[in-house]
PDB file of N, CA and C in Angstrom:
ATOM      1  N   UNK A   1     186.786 173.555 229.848  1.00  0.00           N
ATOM      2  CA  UNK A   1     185.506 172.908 230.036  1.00  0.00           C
ATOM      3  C   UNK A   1     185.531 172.055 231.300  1.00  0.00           C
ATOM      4  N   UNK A   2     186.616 171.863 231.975  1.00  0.00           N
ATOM      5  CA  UNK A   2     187.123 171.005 232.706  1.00  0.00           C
ATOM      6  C   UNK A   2     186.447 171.473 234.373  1.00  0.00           C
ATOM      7  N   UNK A   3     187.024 172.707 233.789  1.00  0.00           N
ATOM      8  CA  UNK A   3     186.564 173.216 235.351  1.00  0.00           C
ATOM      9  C   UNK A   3     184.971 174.127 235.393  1.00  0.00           C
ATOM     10  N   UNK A   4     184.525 174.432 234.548  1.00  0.00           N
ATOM     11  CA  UNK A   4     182.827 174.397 234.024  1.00  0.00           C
ATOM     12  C   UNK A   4     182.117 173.021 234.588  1.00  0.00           C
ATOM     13  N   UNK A   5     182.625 171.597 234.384  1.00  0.00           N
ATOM     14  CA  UNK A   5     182.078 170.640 234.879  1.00  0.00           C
ATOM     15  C   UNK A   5     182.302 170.194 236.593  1.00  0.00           C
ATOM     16  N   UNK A   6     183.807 170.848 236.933  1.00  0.00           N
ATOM     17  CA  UNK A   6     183.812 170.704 238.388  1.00  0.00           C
ATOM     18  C   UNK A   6     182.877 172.012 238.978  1.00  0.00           C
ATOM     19  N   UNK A   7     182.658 172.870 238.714  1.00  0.00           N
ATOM     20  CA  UNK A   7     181.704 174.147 239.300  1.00  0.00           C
ATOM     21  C   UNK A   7     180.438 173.843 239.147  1.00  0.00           C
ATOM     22  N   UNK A   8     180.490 172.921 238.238  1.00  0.00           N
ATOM     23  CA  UNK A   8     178.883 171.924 238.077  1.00  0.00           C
ATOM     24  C   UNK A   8     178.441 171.021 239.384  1.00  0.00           C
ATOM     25  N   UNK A   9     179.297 170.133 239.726  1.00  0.00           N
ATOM     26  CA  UNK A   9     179.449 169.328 240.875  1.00  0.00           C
ATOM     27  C   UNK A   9     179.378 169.875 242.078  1.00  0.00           C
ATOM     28  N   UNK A  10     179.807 170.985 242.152  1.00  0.00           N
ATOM     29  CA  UNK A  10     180.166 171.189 243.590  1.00  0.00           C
ATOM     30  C   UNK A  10     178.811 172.248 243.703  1.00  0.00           C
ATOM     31  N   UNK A  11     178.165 172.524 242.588  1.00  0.00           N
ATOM     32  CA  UNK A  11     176.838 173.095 243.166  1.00  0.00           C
ATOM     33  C   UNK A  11     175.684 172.017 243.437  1.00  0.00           C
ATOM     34  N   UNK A  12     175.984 170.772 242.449  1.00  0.00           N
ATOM     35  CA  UNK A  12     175.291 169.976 242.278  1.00  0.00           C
ATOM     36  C   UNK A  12     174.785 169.193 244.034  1.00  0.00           C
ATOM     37  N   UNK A  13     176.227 169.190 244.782  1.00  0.00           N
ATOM     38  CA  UNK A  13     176.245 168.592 245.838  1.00  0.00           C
ATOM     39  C   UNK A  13     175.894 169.543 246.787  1.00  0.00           C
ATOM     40  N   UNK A  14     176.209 170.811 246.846  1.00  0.00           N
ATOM     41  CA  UNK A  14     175.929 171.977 247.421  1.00  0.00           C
ATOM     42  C   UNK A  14     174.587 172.030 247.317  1.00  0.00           C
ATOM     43  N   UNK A  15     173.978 171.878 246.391  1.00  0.00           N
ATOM     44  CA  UNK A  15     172.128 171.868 246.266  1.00  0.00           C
ATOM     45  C   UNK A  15     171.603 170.644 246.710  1.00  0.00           C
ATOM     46  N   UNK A  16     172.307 169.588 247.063  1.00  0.00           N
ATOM     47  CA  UNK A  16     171.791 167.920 247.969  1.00  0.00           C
ATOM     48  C   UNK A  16     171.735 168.661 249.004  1.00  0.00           C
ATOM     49  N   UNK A  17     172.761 169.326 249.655  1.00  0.00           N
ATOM     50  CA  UNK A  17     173.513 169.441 250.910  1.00  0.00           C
ATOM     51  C   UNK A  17     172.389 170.037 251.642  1.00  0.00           C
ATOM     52  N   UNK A  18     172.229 171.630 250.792  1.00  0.00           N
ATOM     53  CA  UNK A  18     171.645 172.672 251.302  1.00  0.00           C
ATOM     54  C   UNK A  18     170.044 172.456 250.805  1.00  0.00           C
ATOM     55  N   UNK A  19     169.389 171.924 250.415  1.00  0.00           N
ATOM     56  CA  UNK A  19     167.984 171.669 249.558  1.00  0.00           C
ATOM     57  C   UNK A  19     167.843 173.060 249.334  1.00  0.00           C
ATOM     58  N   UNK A  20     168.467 174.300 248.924  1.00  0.00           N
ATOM     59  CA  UNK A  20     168.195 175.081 248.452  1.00  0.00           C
ATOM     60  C   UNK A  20     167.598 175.287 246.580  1.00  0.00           C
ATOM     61  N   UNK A  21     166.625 175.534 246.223  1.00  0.00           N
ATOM     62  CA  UNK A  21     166.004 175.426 245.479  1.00  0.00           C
ATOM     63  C   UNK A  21     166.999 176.245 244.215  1.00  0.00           C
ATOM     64  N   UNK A  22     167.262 177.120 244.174  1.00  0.00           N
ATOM     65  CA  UNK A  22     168.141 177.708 243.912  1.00  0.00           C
ATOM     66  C   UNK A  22     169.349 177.566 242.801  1.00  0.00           C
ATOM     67  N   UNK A  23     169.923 176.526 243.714  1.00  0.00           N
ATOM     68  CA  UNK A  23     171.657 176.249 243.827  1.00  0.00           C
ATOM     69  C   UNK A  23     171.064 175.028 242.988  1.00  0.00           C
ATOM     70  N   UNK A  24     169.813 174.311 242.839  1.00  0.00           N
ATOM     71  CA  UNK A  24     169.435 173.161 242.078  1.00  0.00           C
ATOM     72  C   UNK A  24     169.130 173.488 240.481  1.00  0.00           C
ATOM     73  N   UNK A  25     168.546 174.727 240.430  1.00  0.00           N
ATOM     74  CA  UNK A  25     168.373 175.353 239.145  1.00  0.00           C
ATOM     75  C   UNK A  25     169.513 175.697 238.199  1.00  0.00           C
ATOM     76  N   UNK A  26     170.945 176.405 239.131  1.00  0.00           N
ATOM     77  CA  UNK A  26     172.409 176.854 238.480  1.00  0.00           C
ATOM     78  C   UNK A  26     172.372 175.276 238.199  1.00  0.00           C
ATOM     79  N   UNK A  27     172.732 174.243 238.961  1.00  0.00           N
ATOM     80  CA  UNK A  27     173.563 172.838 238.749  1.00  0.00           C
ATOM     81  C   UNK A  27     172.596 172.389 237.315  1.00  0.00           C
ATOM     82  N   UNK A  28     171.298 172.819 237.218  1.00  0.00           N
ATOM     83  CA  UNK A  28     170.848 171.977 235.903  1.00  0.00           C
ATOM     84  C   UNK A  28     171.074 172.870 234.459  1.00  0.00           C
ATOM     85  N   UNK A  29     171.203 174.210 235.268  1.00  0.00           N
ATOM     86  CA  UNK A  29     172.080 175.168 233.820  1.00  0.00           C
ATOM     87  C   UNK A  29     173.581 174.664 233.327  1.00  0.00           C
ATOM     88  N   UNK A  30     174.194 174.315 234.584  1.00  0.00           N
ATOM     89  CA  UNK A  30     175.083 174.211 234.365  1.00  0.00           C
ATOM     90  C   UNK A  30     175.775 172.795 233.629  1.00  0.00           C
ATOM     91  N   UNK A  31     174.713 172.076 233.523  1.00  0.00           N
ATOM     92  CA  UNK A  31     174.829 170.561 233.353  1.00  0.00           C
ATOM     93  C   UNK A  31     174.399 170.655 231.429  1.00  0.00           C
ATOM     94  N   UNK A  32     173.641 171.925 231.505  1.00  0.00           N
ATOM     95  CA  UNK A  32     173.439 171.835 230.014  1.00  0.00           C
ATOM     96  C   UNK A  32     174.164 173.125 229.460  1.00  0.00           C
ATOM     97  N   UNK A  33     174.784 173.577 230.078  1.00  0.00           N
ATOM     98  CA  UNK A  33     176.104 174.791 229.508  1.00  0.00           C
ATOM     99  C   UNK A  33     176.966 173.229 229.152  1.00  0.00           C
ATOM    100  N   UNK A  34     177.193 172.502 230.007  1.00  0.00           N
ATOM    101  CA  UNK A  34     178.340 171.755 229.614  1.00  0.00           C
ATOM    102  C   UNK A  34     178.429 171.147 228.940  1.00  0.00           C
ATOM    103  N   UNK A  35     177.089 170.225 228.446  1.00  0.00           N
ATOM    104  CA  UNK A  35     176.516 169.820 227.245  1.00  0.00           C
ATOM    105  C   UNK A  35     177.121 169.814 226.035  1.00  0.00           C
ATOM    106  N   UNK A  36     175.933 171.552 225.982  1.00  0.00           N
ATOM    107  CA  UNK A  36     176.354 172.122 224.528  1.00  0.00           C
ATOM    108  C   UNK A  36     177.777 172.182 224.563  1.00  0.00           C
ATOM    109  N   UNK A  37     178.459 172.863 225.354  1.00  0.00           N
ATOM    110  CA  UNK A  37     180.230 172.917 224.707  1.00  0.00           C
ATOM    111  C   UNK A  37     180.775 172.029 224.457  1.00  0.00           C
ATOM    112  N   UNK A  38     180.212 170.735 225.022  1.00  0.00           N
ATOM    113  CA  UNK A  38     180.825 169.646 224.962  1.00  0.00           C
ATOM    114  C   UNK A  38     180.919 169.107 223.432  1.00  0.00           C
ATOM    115  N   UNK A  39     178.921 169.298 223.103  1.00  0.00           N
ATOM    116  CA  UNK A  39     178.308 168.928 221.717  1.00  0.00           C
ATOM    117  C   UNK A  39     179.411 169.700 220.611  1.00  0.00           C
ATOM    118  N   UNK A  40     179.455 171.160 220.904  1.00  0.00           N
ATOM    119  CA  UNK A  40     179.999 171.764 219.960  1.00  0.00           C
ATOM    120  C   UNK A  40     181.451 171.788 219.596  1.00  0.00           C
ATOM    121  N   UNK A  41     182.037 171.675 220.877  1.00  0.00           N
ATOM    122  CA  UNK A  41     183.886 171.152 220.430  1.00  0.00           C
ATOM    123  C   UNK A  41     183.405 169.799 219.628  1.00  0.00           C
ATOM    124  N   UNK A  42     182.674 168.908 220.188  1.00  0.00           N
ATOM    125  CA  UNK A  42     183.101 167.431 219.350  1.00  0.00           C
ATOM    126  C   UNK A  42     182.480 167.929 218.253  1.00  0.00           C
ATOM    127  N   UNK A  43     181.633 168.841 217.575  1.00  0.00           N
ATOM    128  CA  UNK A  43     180.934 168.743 216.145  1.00  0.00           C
ATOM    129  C   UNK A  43     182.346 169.804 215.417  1.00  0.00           C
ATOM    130  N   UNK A  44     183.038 170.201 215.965  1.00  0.00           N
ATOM    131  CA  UNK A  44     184.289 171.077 215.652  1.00  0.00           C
ATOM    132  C   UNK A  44     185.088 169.580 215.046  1.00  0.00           C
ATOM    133  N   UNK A  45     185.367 168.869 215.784  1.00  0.00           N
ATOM    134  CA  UNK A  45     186.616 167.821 215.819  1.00  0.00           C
ATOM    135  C   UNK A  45     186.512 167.300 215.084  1.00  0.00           C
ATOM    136  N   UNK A  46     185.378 166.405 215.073  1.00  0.00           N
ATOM    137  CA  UNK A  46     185.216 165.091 214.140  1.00  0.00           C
ATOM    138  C   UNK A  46     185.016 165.589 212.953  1.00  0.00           C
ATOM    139  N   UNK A  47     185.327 164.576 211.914  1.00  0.00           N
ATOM    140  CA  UNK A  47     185.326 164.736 210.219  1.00  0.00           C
ATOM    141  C   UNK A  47     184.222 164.637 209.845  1.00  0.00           C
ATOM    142  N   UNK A  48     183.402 165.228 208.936  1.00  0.00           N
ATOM    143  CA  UNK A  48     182.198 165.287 208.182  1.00  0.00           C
ATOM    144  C   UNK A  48     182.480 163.848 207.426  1.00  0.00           C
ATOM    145  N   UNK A  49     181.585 162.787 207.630  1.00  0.00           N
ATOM    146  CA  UNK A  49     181.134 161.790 207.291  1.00  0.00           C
ATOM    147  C   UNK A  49     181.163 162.203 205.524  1.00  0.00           C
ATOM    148  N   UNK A  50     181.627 161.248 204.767  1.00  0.00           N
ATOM    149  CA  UNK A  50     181.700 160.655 203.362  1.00  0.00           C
ATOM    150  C   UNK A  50     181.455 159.242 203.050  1.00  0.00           C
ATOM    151  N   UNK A  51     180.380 159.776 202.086  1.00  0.00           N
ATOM    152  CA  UNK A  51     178.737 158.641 201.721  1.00  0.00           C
ATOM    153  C   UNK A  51     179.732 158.167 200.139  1.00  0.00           C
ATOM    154  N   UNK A  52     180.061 156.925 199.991  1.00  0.00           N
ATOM    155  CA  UNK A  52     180.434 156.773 198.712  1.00  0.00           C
ATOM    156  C   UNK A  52     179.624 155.733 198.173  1.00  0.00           C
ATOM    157  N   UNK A  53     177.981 155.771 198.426  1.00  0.00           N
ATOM    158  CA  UNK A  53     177.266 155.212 197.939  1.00  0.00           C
ATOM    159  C   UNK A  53     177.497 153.316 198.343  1.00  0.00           C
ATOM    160  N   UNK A  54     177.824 153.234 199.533  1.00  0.00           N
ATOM    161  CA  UNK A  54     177.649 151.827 200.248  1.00  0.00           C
ATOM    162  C   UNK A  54     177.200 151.898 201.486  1.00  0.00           C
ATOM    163  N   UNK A  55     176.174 151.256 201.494  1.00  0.00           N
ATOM    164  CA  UNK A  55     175.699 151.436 203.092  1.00  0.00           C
ATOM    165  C   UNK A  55     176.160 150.003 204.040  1.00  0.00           C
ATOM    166  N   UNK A  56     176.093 150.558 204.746  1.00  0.00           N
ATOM    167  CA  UNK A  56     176.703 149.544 206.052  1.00  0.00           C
ATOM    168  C   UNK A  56     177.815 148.706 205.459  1.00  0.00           C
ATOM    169  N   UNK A  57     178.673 148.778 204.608  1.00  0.00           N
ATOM    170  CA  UNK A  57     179.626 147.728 204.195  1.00  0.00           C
ATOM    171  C   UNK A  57     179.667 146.955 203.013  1.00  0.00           C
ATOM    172  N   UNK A  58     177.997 147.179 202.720  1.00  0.00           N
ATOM    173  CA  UNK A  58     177.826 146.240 201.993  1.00  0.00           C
ATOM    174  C   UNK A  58     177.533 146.529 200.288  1.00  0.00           C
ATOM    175  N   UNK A  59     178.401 145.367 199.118  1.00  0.00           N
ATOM    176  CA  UNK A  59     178.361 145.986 197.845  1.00  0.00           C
ATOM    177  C   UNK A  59     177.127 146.134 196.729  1.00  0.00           C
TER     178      UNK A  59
END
């Protein structure tokens, strides 16, 4: 994902550089390709939340 986000950048700046209309459209695909993978490894990782009937702390 690492390098998905540097190929992000370097179009990102490549589309400042060049005002090509273009190269501005990949950098905002690419900003939400990275997103979601990002969203979806962390919804992979983290533990499904367990409700034992106390909210915020309190008894």
């Amino acid at each position: 994902m690492r390098a998905l986000g540097v190929v992000a950048l370097a179009t990102g700046l490549a589309a400042l550089w060049t005002g090509n209309e273009l190269l501005l459209a990949m950098f905002i695909g690419l900003i939400v390709a990275t997103w979601a993978l990002d969203t979806t490894i962390h919804a992979r990782v983290l533990p499904a939340a367990h409700h034992r009937g106390v909210t915020a702390g309190h008894t």
